[in-house]
PDB file of N, CA and C in Angstrom:
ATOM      1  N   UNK A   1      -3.542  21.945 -12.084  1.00  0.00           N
ATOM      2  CA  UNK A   1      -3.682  20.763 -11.252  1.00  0.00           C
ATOM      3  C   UNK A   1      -4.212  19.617 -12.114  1.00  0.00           C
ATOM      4  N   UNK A   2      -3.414  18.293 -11.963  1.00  0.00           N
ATOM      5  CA  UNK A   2      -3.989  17.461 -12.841  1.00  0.00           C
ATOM      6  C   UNK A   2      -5.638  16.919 -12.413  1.00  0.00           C
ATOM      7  N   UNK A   3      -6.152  16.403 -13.093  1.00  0.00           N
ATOM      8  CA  UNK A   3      -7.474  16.068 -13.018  1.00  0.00           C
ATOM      9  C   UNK A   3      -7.393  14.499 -12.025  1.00  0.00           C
ATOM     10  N   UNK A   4      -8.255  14.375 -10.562  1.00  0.00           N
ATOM     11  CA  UNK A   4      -8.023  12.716 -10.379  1.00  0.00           C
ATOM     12  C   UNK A   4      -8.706  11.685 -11.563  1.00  0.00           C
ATOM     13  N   UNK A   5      -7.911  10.865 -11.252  1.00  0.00           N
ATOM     14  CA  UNK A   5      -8.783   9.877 -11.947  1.00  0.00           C
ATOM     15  C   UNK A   5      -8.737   8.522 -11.464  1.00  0.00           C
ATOM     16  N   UNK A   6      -9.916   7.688 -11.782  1.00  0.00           N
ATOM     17  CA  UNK A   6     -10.147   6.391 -11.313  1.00  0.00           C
ATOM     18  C   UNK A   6      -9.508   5.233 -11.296  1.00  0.00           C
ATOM     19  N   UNK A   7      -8.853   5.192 -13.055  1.00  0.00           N
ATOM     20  CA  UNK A   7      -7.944   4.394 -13.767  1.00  0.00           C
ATOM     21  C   UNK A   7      -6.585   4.665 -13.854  1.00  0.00           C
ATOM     22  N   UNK A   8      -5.942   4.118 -13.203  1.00  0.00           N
ATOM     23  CA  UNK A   8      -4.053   4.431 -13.263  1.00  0.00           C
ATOM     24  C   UNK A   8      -3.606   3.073 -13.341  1.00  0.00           C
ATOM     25  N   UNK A   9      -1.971   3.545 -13.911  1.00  0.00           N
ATOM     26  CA  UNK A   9      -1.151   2.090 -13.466  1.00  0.00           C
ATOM     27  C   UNK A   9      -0.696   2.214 -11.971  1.00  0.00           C
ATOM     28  N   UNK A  10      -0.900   0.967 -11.448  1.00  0.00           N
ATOM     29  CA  UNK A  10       0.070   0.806 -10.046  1.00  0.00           C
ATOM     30  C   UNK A  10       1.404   1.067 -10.042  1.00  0.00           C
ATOM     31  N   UNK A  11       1.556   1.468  -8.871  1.00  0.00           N
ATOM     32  CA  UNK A  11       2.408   1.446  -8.138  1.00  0.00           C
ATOM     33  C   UNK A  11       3.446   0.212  -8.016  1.00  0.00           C
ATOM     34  N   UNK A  12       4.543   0.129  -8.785  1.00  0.00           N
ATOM     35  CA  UNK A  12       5.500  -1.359  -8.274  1.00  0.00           C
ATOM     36  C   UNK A  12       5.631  -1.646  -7.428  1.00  0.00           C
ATOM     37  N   UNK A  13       5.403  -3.255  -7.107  1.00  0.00           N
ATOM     38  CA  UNK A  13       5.213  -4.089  -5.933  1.00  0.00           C
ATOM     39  C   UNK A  13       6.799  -3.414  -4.775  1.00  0.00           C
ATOM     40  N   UNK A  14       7.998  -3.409  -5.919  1.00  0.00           N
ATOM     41  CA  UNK A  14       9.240  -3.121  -5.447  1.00  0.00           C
ATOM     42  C   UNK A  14       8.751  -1.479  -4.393  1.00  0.00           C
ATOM     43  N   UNK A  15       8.864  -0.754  -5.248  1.00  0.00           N
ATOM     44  CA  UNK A  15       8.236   0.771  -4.852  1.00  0.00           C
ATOM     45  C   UNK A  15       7.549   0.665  -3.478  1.00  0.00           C
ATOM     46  N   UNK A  16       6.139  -0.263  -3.553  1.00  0.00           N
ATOM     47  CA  UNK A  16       5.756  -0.036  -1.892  1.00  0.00           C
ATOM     48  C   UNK A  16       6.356  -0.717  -1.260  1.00  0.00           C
ATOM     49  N   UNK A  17       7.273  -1.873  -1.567  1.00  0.00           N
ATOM     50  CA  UNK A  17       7.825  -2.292  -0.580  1.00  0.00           C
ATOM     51  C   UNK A  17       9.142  -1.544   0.421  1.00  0.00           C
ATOM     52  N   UNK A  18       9.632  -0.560  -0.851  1.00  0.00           N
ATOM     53  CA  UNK A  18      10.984   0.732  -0.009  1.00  0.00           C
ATOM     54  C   UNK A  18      10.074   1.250   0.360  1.00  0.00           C
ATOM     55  N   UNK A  19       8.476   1.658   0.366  1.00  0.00           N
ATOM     56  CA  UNK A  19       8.151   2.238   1.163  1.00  0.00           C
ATOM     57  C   UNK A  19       8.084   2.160   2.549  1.00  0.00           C
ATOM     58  N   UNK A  20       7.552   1.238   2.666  1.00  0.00           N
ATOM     59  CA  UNK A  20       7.755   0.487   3.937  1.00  0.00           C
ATOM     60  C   UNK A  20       8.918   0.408   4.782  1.00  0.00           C
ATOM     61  N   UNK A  21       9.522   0.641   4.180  1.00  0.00           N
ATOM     62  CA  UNK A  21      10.964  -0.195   4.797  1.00  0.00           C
ATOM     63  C   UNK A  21      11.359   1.211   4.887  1.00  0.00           C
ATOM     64  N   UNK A  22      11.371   2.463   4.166  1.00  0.00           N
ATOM     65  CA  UNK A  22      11.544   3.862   4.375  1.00  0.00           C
ATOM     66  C   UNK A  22      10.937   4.651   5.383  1.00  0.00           C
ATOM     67  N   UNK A  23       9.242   4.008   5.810  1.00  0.00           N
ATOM     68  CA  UNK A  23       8.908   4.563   6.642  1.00  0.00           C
ATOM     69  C   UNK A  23       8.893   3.673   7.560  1.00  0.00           C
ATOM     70  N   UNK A  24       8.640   2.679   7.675  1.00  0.00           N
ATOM     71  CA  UNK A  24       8.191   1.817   8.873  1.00  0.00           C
ATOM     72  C   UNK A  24       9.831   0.996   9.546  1.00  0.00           C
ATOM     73  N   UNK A  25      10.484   1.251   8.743  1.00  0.00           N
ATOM     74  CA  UNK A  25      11.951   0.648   9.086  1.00  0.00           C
ATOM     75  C   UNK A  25      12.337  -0.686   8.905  1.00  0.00           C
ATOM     76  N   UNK A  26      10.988  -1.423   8.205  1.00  0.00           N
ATOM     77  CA  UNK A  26      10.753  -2.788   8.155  1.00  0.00           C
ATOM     78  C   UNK A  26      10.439  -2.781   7.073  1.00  0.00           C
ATOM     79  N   UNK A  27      10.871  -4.083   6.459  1.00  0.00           N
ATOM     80  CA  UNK A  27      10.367  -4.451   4.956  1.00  0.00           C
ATOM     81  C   UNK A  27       8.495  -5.092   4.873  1.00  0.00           C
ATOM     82  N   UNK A  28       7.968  -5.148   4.172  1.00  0.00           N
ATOM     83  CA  UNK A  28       6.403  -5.836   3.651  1.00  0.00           C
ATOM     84  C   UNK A  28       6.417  -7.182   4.903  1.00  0.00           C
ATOM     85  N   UNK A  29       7.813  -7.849   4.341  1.00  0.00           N
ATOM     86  CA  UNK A  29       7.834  -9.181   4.887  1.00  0.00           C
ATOM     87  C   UNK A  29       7.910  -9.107   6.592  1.00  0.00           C
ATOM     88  N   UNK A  30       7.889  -8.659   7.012  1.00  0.00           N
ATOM     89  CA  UNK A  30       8.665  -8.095   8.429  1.00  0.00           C
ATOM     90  C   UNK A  30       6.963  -7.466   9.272  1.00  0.00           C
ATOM     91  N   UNK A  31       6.418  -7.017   8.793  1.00  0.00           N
ATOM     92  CA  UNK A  31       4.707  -6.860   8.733  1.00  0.00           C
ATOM     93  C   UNK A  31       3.722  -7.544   8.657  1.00  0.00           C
ATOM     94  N   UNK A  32       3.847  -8.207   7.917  1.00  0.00           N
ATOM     95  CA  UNK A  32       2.901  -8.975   6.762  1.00  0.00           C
ATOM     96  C   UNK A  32       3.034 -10.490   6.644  1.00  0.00           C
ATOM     97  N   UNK A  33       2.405 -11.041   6.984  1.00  0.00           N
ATOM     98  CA  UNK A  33       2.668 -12.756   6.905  1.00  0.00           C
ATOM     99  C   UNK A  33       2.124 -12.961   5.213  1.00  0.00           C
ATOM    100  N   UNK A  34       1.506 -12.056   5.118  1.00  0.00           N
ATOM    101  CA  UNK A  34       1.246 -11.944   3.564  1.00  0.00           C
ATOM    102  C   UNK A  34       0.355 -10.604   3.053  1.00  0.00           C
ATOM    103  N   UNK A  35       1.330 -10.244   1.405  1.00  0.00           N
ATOM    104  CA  UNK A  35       0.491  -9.227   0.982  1.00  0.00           C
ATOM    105  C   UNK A  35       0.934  -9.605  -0.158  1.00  0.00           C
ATOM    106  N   UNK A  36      -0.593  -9.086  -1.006  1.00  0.00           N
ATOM    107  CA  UNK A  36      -0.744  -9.508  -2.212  1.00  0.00           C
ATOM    108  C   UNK A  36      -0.634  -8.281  -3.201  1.00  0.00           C
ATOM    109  N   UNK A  37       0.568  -8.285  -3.939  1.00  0.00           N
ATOM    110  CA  UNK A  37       1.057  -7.337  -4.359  1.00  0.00           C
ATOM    111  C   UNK A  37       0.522  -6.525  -5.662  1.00  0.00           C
ATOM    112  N   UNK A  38      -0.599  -7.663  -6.142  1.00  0.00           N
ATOM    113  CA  UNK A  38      -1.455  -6.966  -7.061  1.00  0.00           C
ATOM    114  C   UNK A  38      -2.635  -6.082  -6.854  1.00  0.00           C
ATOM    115  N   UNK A  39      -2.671  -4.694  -6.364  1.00  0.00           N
ATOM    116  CA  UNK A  39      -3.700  -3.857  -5.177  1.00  0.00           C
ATOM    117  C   UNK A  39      -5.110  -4.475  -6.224  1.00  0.00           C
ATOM    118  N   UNK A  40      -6.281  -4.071  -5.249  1.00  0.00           N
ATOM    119  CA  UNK A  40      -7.381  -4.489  -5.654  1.00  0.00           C
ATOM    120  C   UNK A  40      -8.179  -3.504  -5.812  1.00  0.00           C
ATOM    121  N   UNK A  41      -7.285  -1.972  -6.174  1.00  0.00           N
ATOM    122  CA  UNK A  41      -7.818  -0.987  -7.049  1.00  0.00           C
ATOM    123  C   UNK A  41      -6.794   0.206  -6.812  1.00  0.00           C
ATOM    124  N   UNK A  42      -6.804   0.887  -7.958  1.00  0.00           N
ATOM    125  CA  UNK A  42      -5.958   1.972  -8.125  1.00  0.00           C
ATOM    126  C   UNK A  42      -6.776   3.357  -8.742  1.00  0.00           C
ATOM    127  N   UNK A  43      -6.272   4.148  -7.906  1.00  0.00           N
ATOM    128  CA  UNK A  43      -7.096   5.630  -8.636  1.00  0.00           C
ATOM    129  C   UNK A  43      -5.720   6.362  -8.501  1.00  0.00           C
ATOM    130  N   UNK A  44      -5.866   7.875  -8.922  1.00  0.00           N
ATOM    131  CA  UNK A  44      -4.801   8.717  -8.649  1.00  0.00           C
ATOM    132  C   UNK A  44      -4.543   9.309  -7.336  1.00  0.00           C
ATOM    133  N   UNK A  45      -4.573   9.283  -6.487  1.00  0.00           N
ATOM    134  CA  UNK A  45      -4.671   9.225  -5.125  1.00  0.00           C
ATOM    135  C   UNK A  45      -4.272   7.666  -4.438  1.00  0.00           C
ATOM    136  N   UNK A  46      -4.207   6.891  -4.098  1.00  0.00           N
ATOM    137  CA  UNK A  46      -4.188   5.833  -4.121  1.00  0.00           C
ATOM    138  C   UNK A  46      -4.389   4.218  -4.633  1.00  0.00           C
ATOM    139  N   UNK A  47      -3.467   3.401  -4.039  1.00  0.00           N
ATOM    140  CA  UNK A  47      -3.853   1.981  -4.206  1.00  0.00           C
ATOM    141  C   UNK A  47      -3.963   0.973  -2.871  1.00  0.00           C
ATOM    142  N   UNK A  48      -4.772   0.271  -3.563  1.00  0.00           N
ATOM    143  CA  UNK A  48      -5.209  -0.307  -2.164  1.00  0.00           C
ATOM    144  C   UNK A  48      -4.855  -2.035  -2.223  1.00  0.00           C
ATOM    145  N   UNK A  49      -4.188  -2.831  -1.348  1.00  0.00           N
ATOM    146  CA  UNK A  49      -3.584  -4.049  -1.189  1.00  0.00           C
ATOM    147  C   UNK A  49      -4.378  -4.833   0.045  1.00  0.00           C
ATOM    148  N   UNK A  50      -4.240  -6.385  -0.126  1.00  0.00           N
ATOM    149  CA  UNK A  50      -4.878  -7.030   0.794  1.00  0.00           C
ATOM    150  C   UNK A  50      -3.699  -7.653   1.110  1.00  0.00           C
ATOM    151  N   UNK A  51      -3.855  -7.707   2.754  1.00  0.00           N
ATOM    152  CA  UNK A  51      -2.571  -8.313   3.342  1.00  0.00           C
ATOM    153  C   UNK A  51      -3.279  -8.885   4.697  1.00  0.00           C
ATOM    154  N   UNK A  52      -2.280  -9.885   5.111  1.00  0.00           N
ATOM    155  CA  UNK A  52      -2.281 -10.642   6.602  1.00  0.00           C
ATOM    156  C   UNK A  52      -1.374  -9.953   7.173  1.00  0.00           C
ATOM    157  N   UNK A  53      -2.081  -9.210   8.565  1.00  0.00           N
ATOM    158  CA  UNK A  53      -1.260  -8.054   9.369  1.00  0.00           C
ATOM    159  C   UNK A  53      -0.573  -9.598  10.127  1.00  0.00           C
ATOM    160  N   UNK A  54       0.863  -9.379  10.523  1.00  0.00           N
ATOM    161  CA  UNK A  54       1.638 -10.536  11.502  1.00  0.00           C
ATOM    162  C   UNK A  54       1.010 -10.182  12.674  1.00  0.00           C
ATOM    163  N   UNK A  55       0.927  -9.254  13.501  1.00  0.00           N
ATOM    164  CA  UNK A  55       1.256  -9.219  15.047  1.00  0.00           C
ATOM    165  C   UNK A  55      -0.480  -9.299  15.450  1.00  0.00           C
ATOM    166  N   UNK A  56      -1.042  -8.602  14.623  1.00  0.00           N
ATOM    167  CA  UNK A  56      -2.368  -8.979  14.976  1.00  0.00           C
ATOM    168  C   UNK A  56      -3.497 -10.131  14.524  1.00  0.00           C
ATOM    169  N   UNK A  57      -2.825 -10.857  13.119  1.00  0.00           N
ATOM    170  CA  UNK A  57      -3.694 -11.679  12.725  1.00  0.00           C
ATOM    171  C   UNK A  57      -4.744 -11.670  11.844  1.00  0.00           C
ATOM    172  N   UNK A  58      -4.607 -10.563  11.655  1.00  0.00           N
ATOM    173  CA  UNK A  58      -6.139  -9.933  10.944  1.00  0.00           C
ATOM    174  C   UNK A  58      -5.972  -9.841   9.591  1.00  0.00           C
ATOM    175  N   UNK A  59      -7.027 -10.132   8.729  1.00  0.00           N
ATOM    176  CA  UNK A  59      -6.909  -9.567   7.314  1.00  0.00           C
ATOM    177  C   UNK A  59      -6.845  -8.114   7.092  1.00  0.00           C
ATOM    178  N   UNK A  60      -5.977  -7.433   6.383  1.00  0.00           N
ATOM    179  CA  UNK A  60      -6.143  -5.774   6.455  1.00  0.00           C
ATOM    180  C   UNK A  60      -6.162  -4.869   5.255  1.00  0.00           C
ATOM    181  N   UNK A  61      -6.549  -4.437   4.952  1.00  0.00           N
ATOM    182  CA  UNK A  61      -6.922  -2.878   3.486  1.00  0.00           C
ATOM    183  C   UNK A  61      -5.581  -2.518   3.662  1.00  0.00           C
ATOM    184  N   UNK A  62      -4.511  -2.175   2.716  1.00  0.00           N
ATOM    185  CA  UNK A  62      -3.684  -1.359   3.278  1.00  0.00           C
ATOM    186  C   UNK A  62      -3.417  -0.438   2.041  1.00  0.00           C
ATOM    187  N   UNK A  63      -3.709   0.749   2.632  1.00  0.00           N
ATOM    188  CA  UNK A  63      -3.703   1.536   1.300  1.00  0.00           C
ATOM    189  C   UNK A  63      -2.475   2.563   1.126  1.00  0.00           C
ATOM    190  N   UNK A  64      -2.180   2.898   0.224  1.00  0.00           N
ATOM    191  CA  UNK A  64      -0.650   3.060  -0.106  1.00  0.00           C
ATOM    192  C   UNK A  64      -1.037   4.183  -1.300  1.00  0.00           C
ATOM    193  N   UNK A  65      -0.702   5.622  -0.944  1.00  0.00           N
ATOM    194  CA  UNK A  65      -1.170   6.534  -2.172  1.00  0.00           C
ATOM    195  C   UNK A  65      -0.267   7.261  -2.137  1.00  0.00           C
ATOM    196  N   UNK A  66      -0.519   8.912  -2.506  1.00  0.00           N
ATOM    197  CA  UNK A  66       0.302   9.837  -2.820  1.00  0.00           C
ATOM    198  C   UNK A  66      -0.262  11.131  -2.640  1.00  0.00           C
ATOM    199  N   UNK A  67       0.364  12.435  -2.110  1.00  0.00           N
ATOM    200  CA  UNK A  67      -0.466  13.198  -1.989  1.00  0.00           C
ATOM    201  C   UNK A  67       0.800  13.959  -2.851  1.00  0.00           C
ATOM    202  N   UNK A  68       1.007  14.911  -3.760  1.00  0.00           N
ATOM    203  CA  UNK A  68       2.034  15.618  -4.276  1.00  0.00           C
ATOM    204  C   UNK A  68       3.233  14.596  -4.813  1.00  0.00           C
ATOM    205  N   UNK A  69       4.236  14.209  -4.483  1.00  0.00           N
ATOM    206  CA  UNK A  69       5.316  13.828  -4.242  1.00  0.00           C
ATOM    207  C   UNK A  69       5.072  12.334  -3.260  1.00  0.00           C
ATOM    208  N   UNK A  70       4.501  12.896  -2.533  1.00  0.00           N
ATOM    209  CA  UNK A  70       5.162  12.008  -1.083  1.00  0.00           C
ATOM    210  C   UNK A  70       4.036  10.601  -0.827  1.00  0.00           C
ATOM    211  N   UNK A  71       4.983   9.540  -0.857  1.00  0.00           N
ATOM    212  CA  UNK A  71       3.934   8.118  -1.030  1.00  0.00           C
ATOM    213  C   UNK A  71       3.411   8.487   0.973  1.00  0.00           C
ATOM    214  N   UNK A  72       2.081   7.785   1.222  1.00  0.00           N
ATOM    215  CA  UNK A  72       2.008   7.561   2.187  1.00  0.00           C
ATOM    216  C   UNK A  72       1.672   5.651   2.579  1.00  0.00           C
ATOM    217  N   UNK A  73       1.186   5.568   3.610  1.00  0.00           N
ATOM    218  CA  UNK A  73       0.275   4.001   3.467  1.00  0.00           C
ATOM    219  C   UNK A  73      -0.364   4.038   4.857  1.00  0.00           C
ATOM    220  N   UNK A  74      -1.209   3.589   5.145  1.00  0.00           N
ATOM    221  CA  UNK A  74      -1.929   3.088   6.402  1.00  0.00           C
ATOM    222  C   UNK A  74      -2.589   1.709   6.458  1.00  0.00           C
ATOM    223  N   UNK A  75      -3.334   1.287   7.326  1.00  0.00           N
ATOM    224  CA  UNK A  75      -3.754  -0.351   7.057  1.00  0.00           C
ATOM    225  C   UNK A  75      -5.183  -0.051   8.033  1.00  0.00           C
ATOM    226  N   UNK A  76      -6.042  -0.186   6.967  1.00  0.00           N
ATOM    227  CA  UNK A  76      -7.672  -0.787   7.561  1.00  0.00           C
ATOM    228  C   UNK A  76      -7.592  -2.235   8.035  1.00  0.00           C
ATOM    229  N   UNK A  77      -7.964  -2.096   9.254  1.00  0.00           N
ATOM    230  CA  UNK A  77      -8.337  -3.747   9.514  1.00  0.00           C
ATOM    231  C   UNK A  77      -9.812  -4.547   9.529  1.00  0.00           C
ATOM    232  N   UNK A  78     -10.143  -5.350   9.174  1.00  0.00           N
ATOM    233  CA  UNK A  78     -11.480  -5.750   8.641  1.00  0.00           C
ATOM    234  C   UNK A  78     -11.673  -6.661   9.938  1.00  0.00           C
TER     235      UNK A  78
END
């Protein structure tokens, strides 16, 4: 099992954005009145992005990782 670690490269902006659009059926833009595609930290387990949720207004965490294989994402709202 690899070891986690704190320091990784991100994830391409492109990459979470098929994520999205793979799981949520919607692209970043379609969500997001804005997300800032440079996350504001990366470990091996996840990265984490600041975005303007559309429907609710809110500033939101949205974190975007990996468990094995498989990307996931969810969104903290502040």
């Amino acid at each position: 099992m690899r070891p986690l670690q704190d320091k990784c490269e991100p994830t391409p902006y492109e990459d979470v954005n098929a994520l999205f659009l793979s799981d949520m059926g919607q692209p970043l833009s379609d969500i997001f009145d804005y997300f800032n595609p440079e996350p504001i930290g990366v470990a091996s387990l996840a990265q984490v992005h600041i975005a303007h949720h559309r429907e609710s207004g809110k500033t939101v965490a949205v974190k975007v990782g990996c468990t094995g294989n498989t990307l996931f994402s969810c969104a903290n709202r502040h």
